[in-house]
Protein backbone atom coordinates (compact mmCIF):
# COMPACT_ATOMS: atom_id res chain seq x y z
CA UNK A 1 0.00 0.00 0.00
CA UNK A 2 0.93 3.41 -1.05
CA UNK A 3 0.76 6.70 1.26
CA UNK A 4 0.38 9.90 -0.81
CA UNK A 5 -0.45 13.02 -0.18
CA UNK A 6 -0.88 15.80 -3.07
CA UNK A 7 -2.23 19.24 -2.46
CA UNK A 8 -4.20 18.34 0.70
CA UNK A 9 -6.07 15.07 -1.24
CA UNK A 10 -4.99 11.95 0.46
CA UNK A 11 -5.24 9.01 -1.66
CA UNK A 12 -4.18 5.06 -1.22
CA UNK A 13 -3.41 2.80 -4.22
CA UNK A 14 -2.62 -0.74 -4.30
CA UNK A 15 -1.37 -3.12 -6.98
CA UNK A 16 -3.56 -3.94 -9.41
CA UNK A 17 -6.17 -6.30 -8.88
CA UNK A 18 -7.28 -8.74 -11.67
CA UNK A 19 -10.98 -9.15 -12.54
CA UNK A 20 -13.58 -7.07 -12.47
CA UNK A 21 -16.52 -7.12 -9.99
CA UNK A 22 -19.86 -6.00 -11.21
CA UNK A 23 -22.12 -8.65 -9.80
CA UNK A 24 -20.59 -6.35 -5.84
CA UNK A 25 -23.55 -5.20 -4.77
CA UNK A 26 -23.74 -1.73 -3.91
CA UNK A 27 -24.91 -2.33 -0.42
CA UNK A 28 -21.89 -4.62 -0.17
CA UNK A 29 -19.62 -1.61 -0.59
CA UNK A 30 -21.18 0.33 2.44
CA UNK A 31 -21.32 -2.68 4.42
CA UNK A 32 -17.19 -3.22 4.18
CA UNK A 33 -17.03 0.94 4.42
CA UNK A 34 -18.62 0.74 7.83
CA UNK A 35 -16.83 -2.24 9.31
CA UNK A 36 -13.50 -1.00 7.72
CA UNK A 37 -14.05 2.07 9.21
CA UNK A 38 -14.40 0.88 13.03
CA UNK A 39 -11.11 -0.65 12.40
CA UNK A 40 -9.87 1.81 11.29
CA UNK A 41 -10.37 4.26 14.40
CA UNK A 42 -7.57 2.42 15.64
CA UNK A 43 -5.22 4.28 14.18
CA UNK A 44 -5.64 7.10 16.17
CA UNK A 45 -2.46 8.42 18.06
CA UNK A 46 -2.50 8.63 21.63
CA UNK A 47 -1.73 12.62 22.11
CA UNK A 48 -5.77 12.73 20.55
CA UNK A 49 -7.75 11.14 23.12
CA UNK A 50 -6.41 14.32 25.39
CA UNK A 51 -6.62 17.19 22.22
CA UNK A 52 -9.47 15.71 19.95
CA UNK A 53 -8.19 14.55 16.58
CA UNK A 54 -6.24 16.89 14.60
CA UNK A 55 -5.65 16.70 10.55
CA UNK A 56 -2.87 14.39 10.76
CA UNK A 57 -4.80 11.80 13.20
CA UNK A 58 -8.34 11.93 10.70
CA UNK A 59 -5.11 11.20 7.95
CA UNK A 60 -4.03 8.28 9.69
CA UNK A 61 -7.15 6.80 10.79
CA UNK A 62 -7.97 7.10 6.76
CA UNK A 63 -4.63 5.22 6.12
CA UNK A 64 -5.67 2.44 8.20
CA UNK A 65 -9.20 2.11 7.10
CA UNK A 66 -7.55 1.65 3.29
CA UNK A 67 -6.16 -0.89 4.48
CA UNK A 68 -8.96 -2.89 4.95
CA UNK A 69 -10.75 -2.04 2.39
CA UNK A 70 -7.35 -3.12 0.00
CA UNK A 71 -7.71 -6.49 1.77
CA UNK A 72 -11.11 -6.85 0.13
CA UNK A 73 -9.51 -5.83 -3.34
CA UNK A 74 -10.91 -2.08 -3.16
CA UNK A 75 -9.53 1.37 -2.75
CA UNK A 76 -10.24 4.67 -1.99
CA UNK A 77 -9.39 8.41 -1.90
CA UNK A 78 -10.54 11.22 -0.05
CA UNK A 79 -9.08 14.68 1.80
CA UNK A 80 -9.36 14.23 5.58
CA UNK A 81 -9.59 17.27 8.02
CA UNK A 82 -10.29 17.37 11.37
CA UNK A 83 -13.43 19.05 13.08
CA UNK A 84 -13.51 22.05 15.78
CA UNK A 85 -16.13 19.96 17.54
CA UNK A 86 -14.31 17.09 17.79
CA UNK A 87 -14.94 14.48 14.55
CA UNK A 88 -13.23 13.62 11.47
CA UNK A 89 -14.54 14.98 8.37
CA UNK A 90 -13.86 13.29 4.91
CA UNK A 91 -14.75 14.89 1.72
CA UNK A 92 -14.67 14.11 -1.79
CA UNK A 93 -14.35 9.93 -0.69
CA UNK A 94 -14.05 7.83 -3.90
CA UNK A 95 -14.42 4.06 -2.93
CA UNK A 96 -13.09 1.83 -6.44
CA UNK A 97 -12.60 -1.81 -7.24
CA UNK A 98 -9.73 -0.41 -9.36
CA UNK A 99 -10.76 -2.13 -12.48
CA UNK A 100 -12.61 -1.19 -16.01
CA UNK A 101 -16.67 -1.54 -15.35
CA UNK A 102 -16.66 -2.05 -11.48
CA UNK A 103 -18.65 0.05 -9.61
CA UNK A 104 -17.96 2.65 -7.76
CA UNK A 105 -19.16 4.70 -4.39
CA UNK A 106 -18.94 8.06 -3.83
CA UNK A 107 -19.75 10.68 -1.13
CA UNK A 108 -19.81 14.09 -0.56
CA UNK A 109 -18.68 14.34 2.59
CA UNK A 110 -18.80 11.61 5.53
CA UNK A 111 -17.92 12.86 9.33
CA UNK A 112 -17.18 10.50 12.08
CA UNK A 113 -17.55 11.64 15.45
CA UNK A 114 -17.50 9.56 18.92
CA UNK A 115 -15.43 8.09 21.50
CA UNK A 116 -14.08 5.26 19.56
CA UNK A 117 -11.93 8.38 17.72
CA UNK A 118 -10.13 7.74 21.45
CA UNK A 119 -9.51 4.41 20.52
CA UNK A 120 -5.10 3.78 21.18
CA UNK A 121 -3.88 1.21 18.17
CA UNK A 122 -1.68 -0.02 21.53
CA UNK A 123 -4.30 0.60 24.35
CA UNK A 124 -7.45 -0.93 25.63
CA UNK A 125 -11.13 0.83 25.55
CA UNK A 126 -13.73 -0.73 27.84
CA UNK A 127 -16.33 0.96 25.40
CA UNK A 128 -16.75 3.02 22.39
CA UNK A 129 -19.80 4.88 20.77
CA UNK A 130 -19.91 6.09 17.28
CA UNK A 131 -21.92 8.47 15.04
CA UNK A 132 -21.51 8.57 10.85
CA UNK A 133 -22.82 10.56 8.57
CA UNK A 134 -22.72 10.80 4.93
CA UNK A 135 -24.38 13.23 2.37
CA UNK A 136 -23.86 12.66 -1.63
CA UNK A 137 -23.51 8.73 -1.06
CA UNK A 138 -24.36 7.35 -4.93
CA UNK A 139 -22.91 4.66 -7.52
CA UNK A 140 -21.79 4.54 -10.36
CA UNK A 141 -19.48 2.16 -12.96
CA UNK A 142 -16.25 3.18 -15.07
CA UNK A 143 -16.54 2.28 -18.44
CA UNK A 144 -12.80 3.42 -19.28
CA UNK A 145 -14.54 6.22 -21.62
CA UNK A 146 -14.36 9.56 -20.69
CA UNK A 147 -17.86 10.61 -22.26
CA UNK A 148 -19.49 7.86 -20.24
CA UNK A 149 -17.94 8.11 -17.70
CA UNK A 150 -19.19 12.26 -17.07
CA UNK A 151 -22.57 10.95 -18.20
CA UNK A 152 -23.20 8.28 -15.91
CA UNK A 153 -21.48 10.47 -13.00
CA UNK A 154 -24.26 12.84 -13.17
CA UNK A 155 -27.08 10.50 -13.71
CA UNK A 156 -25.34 8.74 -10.44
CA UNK A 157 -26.84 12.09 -8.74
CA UNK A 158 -30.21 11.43 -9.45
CA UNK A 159 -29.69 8.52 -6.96
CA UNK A 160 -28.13 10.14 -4.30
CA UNK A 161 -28.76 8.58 -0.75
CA UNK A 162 -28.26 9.94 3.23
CA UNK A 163 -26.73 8.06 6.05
CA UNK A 164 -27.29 8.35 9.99
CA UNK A 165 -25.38 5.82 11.47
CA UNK A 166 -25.09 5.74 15.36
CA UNK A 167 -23.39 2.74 17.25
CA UNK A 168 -22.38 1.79 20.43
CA UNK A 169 -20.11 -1.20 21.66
CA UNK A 170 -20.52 -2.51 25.68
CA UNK A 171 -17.01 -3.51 26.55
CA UNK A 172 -18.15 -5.61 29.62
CA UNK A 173 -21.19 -6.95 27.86
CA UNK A 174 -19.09 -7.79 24.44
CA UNK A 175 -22.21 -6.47 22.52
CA UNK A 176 -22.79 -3.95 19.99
CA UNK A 177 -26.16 -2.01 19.73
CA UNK A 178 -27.24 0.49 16.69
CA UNK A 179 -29.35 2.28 17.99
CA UNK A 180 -29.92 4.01 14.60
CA UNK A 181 -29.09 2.93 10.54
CA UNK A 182 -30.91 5.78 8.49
CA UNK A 183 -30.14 5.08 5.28
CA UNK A 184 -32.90 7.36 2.52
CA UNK A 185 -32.69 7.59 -1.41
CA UNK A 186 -34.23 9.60 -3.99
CA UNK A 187 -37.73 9.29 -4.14
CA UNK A 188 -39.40 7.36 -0.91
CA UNK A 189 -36.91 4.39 -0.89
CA UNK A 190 -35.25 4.04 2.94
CA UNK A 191 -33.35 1.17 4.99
CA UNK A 192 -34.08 2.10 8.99
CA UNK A 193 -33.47 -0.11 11.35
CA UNK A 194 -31.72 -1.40 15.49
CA UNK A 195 -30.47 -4.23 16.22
CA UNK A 196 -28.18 -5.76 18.71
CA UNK A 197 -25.28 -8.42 18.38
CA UNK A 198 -23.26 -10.08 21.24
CA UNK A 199 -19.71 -11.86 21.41
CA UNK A 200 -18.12 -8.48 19.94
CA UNK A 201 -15.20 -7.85 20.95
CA UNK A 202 -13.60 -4.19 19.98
CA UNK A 203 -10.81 -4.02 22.94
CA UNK A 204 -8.28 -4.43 20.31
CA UNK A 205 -7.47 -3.94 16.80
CA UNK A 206 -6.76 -7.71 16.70
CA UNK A 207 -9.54 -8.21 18.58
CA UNK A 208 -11.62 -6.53 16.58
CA UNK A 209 -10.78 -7.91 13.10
CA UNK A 210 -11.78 -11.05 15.13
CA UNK A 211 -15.17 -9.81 15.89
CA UNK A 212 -17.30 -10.79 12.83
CA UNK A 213 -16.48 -14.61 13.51
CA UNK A 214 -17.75 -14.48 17.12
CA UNK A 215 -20.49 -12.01 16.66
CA UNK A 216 -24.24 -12.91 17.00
CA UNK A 217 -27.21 -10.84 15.86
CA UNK A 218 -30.00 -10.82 18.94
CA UNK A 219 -32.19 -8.22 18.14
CA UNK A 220 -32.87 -6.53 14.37
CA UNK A 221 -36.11 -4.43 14.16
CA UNK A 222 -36.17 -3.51 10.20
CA UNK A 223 -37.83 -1.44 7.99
CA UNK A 224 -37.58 -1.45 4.57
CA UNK A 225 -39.55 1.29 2.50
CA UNK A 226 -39.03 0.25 -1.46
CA UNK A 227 -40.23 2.07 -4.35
CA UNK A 228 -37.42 1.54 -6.91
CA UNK A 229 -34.52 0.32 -4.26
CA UNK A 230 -35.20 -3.54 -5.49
CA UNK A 231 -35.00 -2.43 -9.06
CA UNK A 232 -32.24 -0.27 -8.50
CA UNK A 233 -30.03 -2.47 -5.80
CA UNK A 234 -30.93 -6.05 -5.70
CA UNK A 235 -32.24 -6.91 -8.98
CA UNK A 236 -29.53 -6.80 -10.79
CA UNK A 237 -27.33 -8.84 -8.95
CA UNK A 238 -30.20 -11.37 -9.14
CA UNK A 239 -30.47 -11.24 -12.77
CA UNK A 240 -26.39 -12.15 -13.22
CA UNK A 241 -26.89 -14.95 -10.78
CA UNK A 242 -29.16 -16.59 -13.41
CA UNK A 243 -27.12 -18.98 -15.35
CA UNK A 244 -26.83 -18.71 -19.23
CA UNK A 245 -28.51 -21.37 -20.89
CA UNK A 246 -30.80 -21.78 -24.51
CA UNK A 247 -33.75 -20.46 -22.77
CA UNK A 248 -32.28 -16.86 -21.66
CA UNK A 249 -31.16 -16.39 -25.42
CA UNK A 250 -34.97 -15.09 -26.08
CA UNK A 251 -37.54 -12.09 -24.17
CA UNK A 252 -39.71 -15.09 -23.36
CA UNK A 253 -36.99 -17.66 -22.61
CA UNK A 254 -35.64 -15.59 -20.06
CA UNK A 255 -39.19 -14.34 -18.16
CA UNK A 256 -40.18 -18.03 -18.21
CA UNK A 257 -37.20 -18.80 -16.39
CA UNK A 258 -38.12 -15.83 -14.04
CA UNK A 259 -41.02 -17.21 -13.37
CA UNK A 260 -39.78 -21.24 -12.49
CA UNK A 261 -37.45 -19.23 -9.88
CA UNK A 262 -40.18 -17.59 -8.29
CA UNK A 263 -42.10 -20.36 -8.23
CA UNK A 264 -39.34 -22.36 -6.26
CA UNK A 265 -38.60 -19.78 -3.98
CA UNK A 266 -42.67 -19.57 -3.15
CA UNK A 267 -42.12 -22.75 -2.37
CA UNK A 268 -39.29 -23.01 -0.10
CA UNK A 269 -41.15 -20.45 1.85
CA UNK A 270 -44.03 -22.96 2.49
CA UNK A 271 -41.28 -25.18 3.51
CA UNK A 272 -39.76 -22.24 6.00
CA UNK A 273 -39.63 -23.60 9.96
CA UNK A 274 -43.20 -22.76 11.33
CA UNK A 275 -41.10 -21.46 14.79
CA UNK A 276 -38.72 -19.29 13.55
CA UNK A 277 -41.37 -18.34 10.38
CA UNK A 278 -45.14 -18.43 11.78
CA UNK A 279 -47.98 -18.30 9.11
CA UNK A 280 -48.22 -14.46 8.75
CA UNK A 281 -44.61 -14.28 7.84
CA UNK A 282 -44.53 -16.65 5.22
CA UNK A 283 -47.39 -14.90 3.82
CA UNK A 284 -45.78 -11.26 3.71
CA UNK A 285 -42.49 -13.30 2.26
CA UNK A 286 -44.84 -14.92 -0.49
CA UNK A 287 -46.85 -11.83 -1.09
CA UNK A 288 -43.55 -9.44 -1.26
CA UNK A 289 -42.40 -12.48 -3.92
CA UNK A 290 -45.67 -12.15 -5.64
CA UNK A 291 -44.93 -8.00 -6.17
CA UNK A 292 -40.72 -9.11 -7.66
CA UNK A 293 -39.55 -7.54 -9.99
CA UNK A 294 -41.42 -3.98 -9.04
CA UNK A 295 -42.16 -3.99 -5.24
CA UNK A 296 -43.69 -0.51 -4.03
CA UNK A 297 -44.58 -0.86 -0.30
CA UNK A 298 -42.74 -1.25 3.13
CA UNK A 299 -41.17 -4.52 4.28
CA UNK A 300 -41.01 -4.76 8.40
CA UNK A 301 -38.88 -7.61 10.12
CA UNK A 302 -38.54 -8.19 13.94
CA UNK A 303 -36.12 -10.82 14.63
CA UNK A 304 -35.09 -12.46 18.07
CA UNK A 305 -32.71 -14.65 19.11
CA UNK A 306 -31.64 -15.08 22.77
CA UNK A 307 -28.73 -17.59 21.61
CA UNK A 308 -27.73 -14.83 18.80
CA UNK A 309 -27.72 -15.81 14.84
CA UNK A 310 -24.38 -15.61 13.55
CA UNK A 311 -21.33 -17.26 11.36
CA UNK A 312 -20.64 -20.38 13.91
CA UNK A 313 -24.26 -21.32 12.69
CA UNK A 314 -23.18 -22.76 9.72
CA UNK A 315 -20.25 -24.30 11.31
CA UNK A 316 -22.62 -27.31 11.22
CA UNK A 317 -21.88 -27.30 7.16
CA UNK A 318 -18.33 -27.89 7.07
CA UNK A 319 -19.08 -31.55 8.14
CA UNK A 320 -22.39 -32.42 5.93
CA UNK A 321 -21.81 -29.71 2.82
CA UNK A 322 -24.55 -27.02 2.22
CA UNK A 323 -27.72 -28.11 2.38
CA UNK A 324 -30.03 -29.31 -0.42
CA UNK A 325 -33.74 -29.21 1.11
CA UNK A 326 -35.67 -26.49 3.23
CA UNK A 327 -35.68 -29.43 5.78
CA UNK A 328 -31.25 -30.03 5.95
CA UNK A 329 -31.58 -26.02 6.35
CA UNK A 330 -34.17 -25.75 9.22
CA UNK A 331 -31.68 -26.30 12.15
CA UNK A 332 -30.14 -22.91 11.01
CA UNK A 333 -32.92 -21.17 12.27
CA UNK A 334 -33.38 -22.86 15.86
CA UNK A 335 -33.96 -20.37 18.20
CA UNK A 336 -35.11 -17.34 16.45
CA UNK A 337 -38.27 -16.01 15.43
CA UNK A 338 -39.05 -13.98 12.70
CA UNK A 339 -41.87 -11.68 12.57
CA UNK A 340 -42.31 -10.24 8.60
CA UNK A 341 -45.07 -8.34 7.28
CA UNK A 342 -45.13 -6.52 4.01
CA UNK A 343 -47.28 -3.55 3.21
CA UNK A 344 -48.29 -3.27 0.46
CA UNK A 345 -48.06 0.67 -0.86
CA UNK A 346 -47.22 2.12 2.58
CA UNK A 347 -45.22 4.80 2.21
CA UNK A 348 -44.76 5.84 5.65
């Protein structure tokens, strides 16, 4: 990894990476911003915990979090400069998979503020809150041509989205709580949502690297408003998932293989654990799959799980392979509940 600085604009390059990634979804990209960017607070020196961070800290804490974004084949640029009331400020951030056609995220300006901006790379912290915000979040894909490339960077501002992010980690409890994930789009499209996870443990940036193996998701309460995000987020990775064969050479080949696949997925709901899934669940999961491709309503999930739902669930798998049946996946779920209901139209 490369440390540059030109004219204020930080920026971290990497060697090149082979392959392109456009199948990455884009929430993908904010979900390895986030966690890359807890890690990253460790790079904080220890003169800021007693003056607040300065323009050199917000600089190294931006070094570090490239560093984890490299490890997952992407890089970024931005110019960091500290805050007079006490946050990190990083404008102009360009997040890249560093190849022709991949996409790309982009913000405005994204500040960090919090106690984890306390957080010694040699020290320990008992606990650690943290607040993000972004303005100007939007994607868009490099076609290696400089005409599209201006074009589809301005239509990428018709998307534009807002982040509120506020999180806070118990350092005797081990468990992480978000008390708020505001993410809004153009038009009425918006992720909100809690939740809760336990066997976290931040104390360290070891430790913390660690974390996503041990952690467990208790408590999610979810709302998802879409009018356009499936279209615009989900659906295509769905589409390239669909393998090429004679019968997605044709309009009708293709939408009659659509139409199989929603037809099995209807039916591995039916098939869904009646604890973990009751009967007005699977309903809102079969109606929501009855409104694919074009969903316009608001999709609410409660979850629960006093044991916690995480990665040493499919442990189980490394012994019998990945299951092939509803019923080989049904121990997954033990323990939780799920509580689902889709509204059709509500744009509240």
């Amino acid at each position: 990894m490369f440390y540059k600085v030109f004219a204020g604009r930080t920026s971290f390059t990497g060697p090149a990476v082979s392959g392109a990634h456009p199948e990455r979804a884009p929430l993908a990209y904010l979900a390895t911003a986030l966690t890359g960017l807890w890690f990253g607070m460790a790079a904080l020196p220890v003169q800021a915990q007693q003056a607040g961070p300065s323009d050199e800290s917000c600089a190294a804490i931006l070094h570090d979090f490239s560093q984890v974004l490299h490890s997952n084949r992407l890089d970024i640029s931005a110019t960091p400069r500290s805050l007079k009331d006490g946050g990190c400020a990083f404008d102009d951030v360009v997040i890249t998979g560093g190849e022709r056609y991949a996409p790309g995220f982009y913000a405005d300006t994204v500040t960090v503020y919090g106690s984890i901006l306390a957080w010694d790379r040699k020290g320990q912290m008992p606990s650690s809150d943290i607040v993000v915000g972004a303005t100007g979040m939007r994607f868009a894909t490099k076609m290696g041509d400089a005409r599209m490339d201006y074009l589809l960077g301005a239509q990428a501002r018709v998307g534009e989205m807002v982040l509120d992010l506020r999180a806070a980690w118990d350092g005797s409890a081990k468990e992480v709580e978000i008390s708020r994930f505001d993410l809004t789009f153009a038009g009425d499209s918006r992720i909100l949502f809690t939740a809760r996870a336990k066997n976290i443990d931040l104390s360290t940036p070891g430790a913390a690297q660690m974390a996503i193996m041990g952690a467990a998701l208790t408590d999610l309460d979810l709302e998802i408003r879409s009018f356009g995000l499936f279209e615009q987020l989900l659906l295509p990775v769905l589409v390239m998932m669909i393998p090429d064969t004679e019968n997605t050479e044709s309009d009708a080949g293709f939408a009659a293989l659509v139409s199989e696949k929603k037809l099995e997925l209807r039916t591995a709901i039916n098939q869904l654990p009646d604890a973990a899934f009751p009967a007005p669940s699977r309903a809102a999961l079969a109606a929501l799959l009855s409104d694919l491709p074009g969903p316009r309503g608001k999709l609410v999930v409660n979850f629960r799980s006093a044991s916690g739902f995480g990665a040493a669930r499919f442990a189980r798998f490394a012994l019998t392979g990945l299951p092939q049946t509803m019923k080989e996946l049904a121990p997954l779920f033990d323990g939780t509940r799920f509580d689902i209901d889709w509204r059709r139209g509500d744009r509240s």
